[in-house]
C-alpha atoms as a PDB file:
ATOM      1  CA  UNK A   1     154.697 -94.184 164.243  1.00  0.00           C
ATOM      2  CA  UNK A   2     154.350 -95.486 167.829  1.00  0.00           C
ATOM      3  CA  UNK A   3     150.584 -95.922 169.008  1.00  0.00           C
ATOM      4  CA  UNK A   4     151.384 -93.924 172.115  1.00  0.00           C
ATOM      5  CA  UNK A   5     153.144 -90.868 170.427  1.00  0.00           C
ATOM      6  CA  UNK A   6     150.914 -88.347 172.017  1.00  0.00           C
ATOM      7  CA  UNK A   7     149.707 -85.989 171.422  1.00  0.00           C
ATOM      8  CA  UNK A   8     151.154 -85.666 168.172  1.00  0.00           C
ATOM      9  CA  UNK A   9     150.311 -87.863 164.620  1.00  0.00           C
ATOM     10  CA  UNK A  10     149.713 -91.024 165.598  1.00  0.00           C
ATOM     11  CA  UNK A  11     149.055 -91.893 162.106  1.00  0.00           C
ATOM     12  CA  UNK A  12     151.573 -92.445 158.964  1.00  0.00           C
ATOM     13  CA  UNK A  13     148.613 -93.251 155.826  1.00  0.00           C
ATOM     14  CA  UNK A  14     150.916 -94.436 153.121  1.00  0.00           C
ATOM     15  CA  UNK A  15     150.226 -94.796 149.386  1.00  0.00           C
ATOM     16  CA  UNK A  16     152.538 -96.788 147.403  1.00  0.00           C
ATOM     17  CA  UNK A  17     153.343 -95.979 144.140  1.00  0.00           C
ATOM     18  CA  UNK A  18     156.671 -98.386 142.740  1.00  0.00           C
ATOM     19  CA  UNK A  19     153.805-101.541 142.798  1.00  0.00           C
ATOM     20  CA  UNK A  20     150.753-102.123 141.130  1.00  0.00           C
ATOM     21  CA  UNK A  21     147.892-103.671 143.081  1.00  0.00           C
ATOM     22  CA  UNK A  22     147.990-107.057 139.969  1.00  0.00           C
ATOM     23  CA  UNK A  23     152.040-107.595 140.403  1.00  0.00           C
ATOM     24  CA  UNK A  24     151.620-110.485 143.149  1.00  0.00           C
ATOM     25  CA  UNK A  25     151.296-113.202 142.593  1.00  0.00           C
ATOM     26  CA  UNK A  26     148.239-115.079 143.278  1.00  0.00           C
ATOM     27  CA  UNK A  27     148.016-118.989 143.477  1.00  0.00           C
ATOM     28  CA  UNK A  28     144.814-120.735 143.877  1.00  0.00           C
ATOM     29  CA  UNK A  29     144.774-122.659 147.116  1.00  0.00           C
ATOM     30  CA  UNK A  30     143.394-126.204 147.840  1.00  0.00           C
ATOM     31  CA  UNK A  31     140.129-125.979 150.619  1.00  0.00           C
ATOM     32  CA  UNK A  32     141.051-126.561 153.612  1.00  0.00           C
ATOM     33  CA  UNK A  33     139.803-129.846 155.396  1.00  0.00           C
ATOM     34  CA  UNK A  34     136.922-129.035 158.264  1.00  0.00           C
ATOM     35  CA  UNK A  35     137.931-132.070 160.621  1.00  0.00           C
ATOM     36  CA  UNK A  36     140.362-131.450 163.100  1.00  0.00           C
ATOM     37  CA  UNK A  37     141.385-127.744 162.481  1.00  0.00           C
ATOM     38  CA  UNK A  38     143.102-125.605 164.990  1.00  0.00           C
ATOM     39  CA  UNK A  39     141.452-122.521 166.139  1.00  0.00           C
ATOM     40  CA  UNK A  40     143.769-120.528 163.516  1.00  0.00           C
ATOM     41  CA  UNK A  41     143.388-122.822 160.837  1.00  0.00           C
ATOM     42  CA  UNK A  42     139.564-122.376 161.159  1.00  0.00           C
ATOM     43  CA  UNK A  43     139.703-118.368 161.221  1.00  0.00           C
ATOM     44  CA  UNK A  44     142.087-119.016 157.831  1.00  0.00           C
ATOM     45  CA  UNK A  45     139.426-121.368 156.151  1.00  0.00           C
ATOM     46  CA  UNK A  46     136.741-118.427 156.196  1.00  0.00           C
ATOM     47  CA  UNK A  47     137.015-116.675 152.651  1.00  0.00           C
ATOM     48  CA  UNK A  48     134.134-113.570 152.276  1.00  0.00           C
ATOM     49  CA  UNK A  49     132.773-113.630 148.627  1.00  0.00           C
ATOM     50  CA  UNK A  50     130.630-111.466 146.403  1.00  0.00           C
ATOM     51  CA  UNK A  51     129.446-107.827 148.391  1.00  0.00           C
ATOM     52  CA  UNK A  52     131.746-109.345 151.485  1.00  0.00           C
ATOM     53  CA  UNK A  53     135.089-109.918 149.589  1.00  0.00           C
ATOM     54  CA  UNK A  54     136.245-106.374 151.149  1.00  0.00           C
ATOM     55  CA  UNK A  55     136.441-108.389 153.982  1.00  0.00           C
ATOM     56  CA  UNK A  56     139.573-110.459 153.172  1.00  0.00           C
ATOM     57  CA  UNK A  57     143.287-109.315 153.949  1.00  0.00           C
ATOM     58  CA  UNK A  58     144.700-107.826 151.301  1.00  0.00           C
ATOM     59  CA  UNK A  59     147.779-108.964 149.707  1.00  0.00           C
ATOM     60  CA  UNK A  60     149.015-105.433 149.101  1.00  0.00           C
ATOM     61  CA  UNK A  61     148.991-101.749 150.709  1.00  0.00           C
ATOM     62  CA  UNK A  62     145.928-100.622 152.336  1.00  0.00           C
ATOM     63  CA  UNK A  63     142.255-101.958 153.426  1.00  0.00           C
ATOM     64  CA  UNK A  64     140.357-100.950 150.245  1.00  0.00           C
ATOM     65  CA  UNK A  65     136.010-100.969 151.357  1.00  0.00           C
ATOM     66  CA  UNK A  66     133.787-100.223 148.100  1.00  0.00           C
ATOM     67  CA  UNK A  67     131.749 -97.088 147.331  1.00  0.00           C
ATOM     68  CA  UNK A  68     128.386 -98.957 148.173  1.00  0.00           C
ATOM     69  CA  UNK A  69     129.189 -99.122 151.977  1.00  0.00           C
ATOM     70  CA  UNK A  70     130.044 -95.728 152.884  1.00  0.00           C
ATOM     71  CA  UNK A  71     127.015 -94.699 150.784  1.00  0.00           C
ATOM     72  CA  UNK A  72     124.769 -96.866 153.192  1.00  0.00           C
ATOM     73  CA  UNK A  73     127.171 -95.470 155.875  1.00  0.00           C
ATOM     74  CA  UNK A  74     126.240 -91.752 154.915  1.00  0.00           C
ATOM     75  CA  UNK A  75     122.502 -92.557 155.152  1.00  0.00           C
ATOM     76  CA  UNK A  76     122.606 -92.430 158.893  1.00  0.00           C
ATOM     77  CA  UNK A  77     123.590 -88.593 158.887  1.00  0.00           C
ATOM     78  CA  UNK A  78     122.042 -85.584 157.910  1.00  0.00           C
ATOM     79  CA  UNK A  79     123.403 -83.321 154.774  1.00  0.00           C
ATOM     80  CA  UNK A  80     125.919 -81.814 155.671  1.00  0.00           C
ATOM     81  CA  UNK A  81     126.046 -77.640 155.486  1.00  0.00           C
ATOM     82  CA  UNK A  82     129.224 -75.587 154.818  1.00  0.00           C
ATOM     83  CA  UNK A  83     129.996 -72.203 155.234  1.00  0.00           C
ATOM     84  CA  UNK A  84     131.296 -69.613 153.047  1.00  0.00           C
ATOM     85  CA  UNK A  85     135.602 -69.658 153.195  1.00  0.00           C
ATOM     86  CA  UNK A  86     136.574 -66.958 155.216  1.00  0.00           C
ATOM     87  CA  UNK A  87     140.604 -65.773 154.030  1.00  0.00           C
ATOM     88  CA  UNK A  88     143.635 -66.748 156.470  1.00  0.00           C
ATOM     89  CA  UNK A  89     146.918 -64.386 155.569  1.00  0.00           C
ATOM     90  CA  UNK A  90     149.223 -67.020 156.491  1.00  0.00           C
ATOM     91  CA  UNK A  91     148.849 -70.169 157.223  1.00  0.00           C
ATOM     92  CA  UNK A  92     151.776 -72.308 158.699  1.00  0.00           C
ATOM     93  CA  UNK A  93     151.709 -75.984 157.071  1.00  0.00           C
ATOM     94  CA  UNK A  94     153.453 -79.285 158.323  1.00  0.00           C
ATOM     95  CA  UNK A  95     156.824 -78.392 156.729  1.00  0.00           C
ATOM     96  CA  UNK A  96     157.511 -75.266 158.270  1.00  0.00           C
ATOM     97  CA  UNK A  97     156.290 -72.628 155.322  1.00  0.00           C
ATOM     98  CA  UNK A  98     153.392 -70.579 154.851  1.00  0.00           C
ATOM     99  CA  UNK A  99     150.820 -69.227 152.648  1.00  0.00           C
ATOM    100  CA  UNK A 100     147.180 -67.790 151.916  1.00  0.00           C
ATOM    101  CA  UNK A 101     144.855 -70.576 153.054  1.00  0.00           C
ATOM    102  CA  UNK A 102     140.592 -70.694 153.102  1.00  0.00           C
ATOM    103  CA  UNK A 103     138.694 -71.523 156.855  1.00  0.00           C
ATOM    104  CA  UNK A 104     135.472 -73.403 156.402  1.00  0.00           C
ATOM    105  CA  UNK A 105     132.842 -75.375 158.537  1.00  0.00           C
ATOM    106  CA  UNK A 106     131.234 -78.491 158.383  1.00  0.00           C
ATOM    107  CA  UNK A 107     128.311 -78.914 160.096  1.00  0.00           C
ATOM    108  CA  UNK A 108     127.270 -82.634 160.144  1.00  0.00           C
ATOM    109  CA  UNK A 109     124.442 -83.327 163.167  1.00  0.00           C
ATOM    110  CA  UNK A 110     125.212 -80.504 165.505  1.00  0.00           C
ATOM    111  CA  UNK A 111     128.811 -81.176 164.966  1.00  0.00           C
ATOM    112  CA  UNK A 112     131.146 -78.595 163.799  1.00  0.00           C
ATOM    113  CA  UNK A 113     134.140 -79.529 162.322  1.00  0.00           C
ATOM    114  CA  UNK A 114     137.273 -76.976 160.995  1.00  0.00           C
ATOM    115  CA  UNK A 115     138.555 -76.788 157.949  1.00  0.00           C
ATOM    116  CA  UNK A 116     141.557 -75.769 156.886  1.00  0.00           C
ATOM    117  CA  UNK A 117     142.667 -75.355 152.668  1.00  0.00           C
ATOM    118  CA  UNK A 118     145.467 -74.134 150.663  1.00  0.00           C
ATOM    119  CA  UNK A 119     144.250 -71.246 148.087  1.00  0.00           C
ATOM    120  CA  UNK A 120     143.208 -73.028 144.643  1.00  0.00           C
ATOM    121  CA  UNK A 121     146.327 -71.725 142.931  1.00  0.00           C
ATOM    122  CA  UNK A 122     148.770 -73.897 145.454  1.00  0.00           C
ATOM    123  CA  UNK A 123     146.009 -76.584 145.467  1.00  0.00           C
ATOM    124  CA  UNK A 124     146.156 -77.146 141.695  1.00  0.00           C
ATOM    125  CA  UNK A 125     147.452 -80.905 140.190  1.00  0.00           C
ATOM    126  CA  UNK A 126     148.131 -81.973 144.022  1.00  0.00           C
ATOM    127  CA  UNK A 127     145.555 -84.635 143.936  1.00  0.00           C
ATOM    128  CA  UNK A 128     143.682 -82.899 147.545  1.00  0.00           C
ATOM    129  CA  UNK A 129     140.013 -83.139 148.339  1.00  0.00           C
ATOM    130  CA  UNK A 130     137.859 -80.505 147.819  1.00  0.00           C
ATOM    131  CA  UNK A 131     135.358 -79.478 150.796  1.00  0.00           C
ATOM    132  CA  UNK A 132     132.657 -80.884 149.519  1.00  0.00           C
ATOM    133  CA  UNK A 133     134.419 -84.544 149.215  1.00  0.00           C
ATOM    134  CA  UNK A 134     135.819 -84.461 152.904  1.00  0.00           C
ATOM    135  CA  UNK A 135     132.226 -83.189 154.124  1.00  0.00           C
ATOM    136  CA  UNK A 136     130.753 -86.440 152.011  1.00  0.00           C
ATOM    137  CA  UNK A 137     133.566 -88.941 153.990  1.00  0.00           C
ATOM    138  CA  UNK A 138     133.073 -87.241 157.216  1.00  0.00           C
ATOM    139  CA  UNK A 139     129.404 -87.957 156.808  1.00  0.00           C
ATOM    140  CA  UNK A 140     129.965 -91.563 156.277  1.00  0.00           C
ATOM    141  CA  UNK A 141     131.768 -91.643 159.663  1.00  0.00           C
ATOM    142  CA  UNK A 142     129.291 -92.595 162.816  1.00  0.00           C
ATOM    143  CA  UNK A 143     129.103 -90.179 164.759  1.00  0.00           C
ATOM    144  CA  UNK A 144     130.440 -91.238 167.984  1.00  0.00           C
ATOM    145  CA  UNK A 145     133.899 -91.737 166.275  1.00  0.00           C
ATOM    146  CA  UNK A 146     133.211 -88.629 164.418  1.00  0.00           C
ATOM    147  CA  UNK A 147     133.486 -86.434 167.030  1.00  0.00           C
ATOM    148  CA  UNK A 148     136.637 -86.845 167.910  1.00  0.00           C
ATOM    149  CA  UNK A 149     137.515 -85.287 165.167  1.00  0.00           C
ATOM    150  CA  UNK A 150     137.623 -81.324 165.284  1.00  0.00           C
ATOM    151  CA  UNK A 151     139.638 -80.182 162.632  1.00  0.00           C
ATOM    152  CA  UNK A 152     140.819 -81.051 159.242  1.00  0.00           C
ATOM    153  CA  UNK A 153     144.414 -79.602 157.336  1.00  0.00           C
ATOM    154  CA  UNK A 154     144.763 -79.991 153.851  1.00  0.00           C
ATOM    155  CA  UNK A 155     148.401 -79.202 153.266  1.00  0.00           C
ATOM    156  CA  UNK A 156     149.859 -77.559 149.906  1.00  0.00           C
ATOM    157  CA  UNK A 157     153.163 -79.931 150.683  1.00  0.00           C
ATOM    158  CA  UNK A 158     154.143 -83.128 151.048  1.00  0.00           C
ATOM    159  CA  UNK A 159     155.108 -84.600 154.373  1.00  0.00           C
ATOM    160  CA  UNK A 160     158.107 -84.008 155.557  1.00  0.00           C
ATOM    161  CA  UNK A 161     158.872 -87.531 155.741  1.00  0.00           C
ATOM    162  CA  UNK A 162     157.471 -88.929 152.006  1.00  0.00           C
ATOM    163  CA  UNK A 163     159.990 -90.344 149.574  1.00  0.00           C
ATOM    164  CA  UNK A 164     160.022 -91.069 145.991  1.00  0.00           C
ATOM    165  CA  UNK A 165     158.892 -94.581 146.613  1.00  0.00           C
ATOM    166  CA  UNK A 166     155.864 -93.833 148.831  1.00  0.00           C
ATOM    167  CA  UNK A 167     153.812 -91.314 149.486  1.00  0.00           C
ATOM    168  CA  UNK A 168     152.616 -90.099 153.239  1.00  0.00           C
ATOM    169  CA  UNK A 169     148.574 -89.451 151.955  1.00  0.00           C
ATOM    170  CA  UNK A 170     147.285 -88.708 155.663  1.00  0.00           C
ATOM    171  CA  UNK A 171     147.870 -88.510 159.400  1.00  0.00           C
ATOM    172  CA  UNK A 172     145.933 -87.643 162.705  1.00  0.00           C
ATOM    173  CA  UNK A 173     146.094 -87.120 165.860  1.00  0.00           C
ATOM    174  CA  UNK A 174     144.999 -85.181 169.069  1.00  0.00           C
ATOM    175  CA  UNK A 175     141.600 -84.580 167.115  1.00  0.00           C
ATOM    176  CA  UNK A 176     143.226 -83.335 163.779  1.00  0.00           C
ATOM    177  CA  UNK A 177     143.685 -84.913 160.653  1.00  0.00           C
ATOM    178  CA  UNK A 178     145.862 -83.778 157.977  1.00  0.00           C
ATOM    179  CA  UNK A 179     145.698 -84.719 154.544  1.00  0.00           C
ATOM    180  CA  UNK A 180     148.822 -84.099 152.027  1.00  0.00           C
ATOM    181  CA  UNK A 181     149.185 -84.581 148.288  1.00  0.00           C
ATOM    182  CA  UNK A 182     149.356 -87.303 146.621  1.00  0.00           C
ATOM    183  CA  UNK A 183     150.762 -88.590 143.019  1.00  0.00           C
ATOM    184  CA  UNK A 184     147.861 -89.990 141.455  1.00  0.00           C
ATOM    185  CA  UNK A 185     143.732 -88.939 140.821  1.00  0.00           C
ATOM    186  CA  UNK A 186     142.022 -89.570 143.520  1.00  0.00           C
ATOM    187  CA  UNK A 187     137.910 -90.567 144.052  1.00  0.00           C
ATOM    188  CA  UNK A 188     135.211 -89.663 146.939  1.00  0.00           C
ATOM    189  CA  UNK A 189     135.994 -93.563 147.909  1.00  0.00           C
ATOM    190  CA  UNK A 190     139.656 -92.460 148.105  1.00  0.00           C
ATOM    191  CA  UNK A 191     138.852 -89.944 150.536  1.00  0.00           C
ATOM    192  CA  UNK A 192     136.423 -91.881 152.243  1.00  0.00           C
ATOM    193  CA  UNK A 193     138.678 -94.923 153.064  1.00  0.00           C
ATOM    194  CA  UNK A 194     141.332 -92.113 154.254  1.00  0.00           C
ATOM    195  CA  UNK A 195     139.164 -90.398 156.361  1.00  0.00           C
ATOM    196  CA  UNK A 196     137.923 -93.601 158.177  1.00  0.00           C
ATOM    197  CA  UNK A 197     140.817 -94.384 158.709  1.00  0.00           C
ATOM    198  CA  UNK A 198     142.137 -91.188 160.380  1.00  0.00           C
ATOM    199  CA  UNK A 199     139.465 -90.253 162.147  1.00  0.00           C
ATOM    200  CA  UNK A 200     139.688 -93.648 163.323  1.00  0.00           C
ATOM    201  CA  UNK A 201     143.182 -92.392 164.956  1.00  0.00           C
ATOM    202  CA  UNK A 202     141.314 -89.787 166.940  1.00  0.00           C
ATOM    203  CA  UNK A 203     138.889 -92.234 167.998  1.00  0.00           C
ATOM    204  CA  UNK A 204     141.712 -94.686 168.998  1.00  0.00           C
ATOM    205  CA  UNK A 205     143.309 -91.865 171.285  1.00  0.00           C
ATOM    206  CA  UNK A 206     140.015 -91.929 173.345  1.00  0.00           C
ATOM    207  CA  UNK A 207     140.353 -95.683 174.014  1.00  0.00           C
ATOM    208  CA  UNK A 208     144.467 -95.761 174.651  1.00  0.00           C
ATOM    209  CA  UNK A 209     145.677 -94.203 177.489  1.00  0.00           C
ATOM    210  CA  UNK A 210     148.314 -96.161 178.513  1.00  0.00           C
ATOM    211  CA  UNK A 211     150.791 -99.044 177.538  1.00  0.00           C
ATOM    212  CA  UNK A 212     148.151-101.586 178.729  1.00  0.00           C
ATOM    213  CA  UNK A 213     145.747-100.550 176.432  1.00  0.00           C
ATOM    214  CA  UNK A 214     148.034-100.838 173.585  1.00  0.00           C
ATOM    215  CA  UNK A 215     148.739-104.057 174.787  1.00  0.00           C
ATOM    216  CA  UNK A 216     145.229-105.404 174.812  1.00  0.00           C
ATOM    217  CA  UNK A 217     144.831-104.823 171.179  1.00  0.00           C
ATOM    218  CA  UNK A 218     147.829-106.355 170.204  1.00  0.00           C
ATOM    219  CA  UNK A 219     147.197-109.670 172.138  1.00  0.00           C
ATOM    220  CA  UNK A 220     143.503-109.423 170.374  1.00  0.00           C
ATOM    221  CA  UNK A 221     145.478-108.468 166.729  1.00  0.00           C
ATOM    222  CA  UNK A 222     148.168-111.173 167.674  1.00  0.00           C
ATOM    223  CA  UNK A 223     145.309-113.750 168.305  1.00  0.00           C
ATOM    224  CA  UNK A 224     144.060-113.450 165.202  1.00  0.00           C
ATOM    225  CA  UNK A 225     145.947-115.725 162.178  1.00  0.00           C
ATOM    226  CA  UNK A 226     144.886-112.566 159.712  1.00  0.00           C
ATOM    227  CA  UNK A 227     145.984-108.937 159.584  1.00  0.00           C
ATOM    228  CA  UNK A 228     143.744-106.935 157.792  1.00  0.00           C
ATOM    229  CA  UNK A 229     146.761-105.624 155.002  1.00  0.00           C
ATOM    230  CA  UNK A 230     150.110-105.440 155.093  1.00  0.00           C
ATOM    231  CA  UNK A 231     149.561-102.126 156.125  1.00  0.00           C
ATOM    232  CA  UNK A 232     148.361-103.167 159.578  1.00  0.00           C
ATOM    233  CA  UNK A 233     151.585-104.774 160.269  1.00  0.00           C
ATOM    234  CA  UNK A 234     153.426-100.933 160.543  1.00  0.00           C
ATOM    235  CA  UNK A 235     151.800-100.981 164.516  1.00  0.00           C
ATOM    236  CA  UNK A 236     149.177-101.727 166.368  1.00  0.00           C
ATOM    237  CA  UNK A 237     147.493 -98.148 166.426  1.00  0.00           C
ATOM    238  CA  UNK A 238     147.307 -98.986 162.167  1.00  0.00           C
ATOM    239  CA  UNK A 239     145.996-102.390 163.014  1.00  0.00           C
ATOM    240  CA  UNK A 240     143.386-100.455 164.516  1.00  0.00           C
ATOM    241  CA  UNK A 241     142.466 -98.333 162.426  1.00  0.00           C
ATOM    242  CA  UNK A 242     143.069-100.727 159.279  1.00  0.00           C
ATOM    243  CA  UNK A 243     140.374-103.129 161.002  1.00  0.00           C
ATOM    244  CA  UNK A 244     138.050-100.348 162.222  1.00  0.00           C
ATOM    245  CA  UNK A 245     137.372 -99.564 158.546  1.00  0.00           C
ATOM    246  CA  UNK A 246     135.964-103.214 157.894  1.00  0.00           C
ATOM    247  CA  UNK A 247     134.331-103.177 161.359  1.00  0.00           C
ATOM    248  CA  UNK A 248     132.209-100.008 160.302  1.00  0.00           C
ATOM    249  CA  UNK A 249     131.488-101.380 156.992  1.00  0.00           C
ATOM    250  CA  UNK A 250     130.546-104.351 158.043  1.00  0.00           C
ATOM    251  CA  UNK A 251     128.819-104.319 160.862  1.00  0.00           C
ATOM    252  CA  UNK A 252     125.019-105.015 161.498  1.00  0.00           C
ATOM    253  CA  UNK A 253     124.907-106.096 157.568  1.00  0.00           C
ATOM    254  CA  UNK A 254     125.270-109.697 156.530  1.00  0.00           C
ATOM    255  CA  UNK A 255     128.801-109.492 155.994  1.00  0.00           C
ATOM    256  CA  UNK A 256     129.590-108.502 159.817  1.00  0.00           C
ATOM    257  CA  UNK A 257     129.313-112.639 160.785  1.00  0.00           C
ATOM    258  CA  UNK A 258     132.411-113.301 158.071  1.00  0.00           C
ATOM    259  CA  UNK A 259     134.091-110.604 159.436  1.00  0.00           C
ATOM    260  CA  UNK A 260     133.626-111.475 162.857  1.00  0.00           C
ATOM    261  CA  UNK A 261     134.724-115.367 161.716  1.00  0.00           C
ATOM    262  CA  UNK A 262     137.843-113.860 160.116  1.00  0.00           C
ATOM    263  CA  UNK A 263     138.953-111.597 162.852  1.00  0.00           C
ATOM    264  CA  UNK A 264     137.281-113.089 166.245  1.00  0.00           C
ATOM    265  CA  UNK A 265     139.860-111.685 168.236  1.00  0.00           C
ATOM    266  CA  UNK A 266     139.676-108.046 166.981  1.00  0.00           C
ATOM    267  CA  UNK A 267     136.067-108.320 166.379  1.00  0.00           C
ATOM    268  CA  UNK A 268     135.379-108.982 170.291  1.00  0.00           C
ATOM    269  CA  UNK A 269     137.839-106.064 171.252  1.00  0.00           C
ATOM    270  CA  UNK A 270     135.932-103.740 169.416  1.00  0.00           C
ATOM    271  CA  UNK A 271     132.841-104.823 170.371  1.00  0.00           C
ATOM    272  CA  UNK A 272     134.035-104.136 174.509  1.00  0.00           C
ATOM    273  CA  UNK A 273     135.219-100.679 173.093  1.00  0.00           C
ATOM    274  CA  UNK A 274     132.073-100.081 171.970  1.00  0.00           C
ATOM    275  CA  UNK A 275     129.959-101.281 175.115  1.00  0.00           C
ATOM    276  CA  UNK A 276     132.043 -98.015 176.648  1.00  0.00           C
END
């Protein structure tokens, strides 16, 4: 969707489903020589390795960062507490219908966040996140970017807009994020790469206000030779968020410097953002 479509979803989180991650093709490259490099041939020669590799663009679908790093992540917030579900009669969902739905809170930090859930009886085989899992990937969100965040809608139905080739797992927007179902099991480091990334939406929204400010982070993403996945490449307000993941994950650990070598450009950018 377009980064300024506010104050709607500003956020289309796909899953693909007709390739498997192994069906590229990879081809082993010859190193690249270090005399005489361009500024873009340099930022291509960096390659993360071992605990870093998350680092690298992917060759397919979405940034993927491992369980490890949003555990560290979560060690800079409290437990979080929930309350009891309290009943809603009817609910109205992305699609237009409506049903019985369950109210919660999160309280992470003195922050308060909604949520929203179908009854387990419409929640059953759709693949959603339980409160306890969103709670656990909201934790591993700093809090600055966190609390932007207000409300969370996990929808009985698909998107509107998914197909039988891929999926629509999550959007945000306007300090919402709603999360739909999805085709295939999903893990507390599924749900914490989605909710990084959405809340990362919400975050984005307080940093864009205009055209100009779109434009600034794409001459920073266009700077760089890298995108962070294919994914990226669907607009700039995904580039963002795509990148924000690995900036999070990486930063003030050993692995930020290969980040910062791999995406200078966006790395800088985000830095000013967060000198705000």
């Amino acid at each position: 969707m377009s980064a300024l479509n506010f104050p709607g979803p500003i956020c289309q989180y796909w899953r693909w489903f007709d390739l498997d991650d192994g069906t590229l093709a990879r081809m082993p490259s010859p190193a690249p020589a270090t005399i005489g490099l361009t500024e873009s041939e340099a930022e291509e020669s960096v390659v993360a390795s071992g605990d870093c590799s998350f680092l690298n663009p992917r060759l397919f679908g979405t940034v993927r960062v491992p369980q490890a790093a949003f555990d560290r992540l979560r060690g800079n917030s409290s437990a979080a507490t929930v309350s009891s579900p309290q009943p809603i009669d009817a609910q109205n969902w992305r699609d237009g219908s409506s049903s019985a739905a369950a109210e919660q809170e999160i309280q992470i930090d003195g922050q308060t966040i909604r949520i929203v859930r179908p009854v387990d009886a419409d929640a059953t085989g759709k693949n959603l996140p339980t409160t306890a899992q969103i709670a656990e990937a909201l934790r591993a969100v700093p809090a600055h970017q966190r609390s932007y965040t207000s409300t969370v809608i996990v929808n009985p139905v698909a998107h509107p807009d998914s197909t039988s080739r891929r999926t629509i797992a999550g959007d945000a927007g306007s300090g919402t994020i709603f999360l739909y179902p999805v085709n295939s099991g999903q893990s507390q480091n599924d749900f914490d790469n989605r909710l990084m990334h959405e809340s990362g939406h919400n975050y984005q929204g307080s940093l864009w206000h205009s055209g100009a400010d779109v434009a600034e982070w794409g001459a920073a993403a266009s700077s760089d030779s890298r995108r962070p996945s294919p994914y990226a490449a669907e607009g700039y307000g995904e580039d963002f968020c795509e990148f924000n993941i690995l900036y999070i994950a990486s930063r003030n650990t050993p692995c930020g410097e290969v980040g910062r070598q791999i995406y200078p450009h966006r790395w800088a950018k985000m830095v000013e953002y967060q000198s705000r």
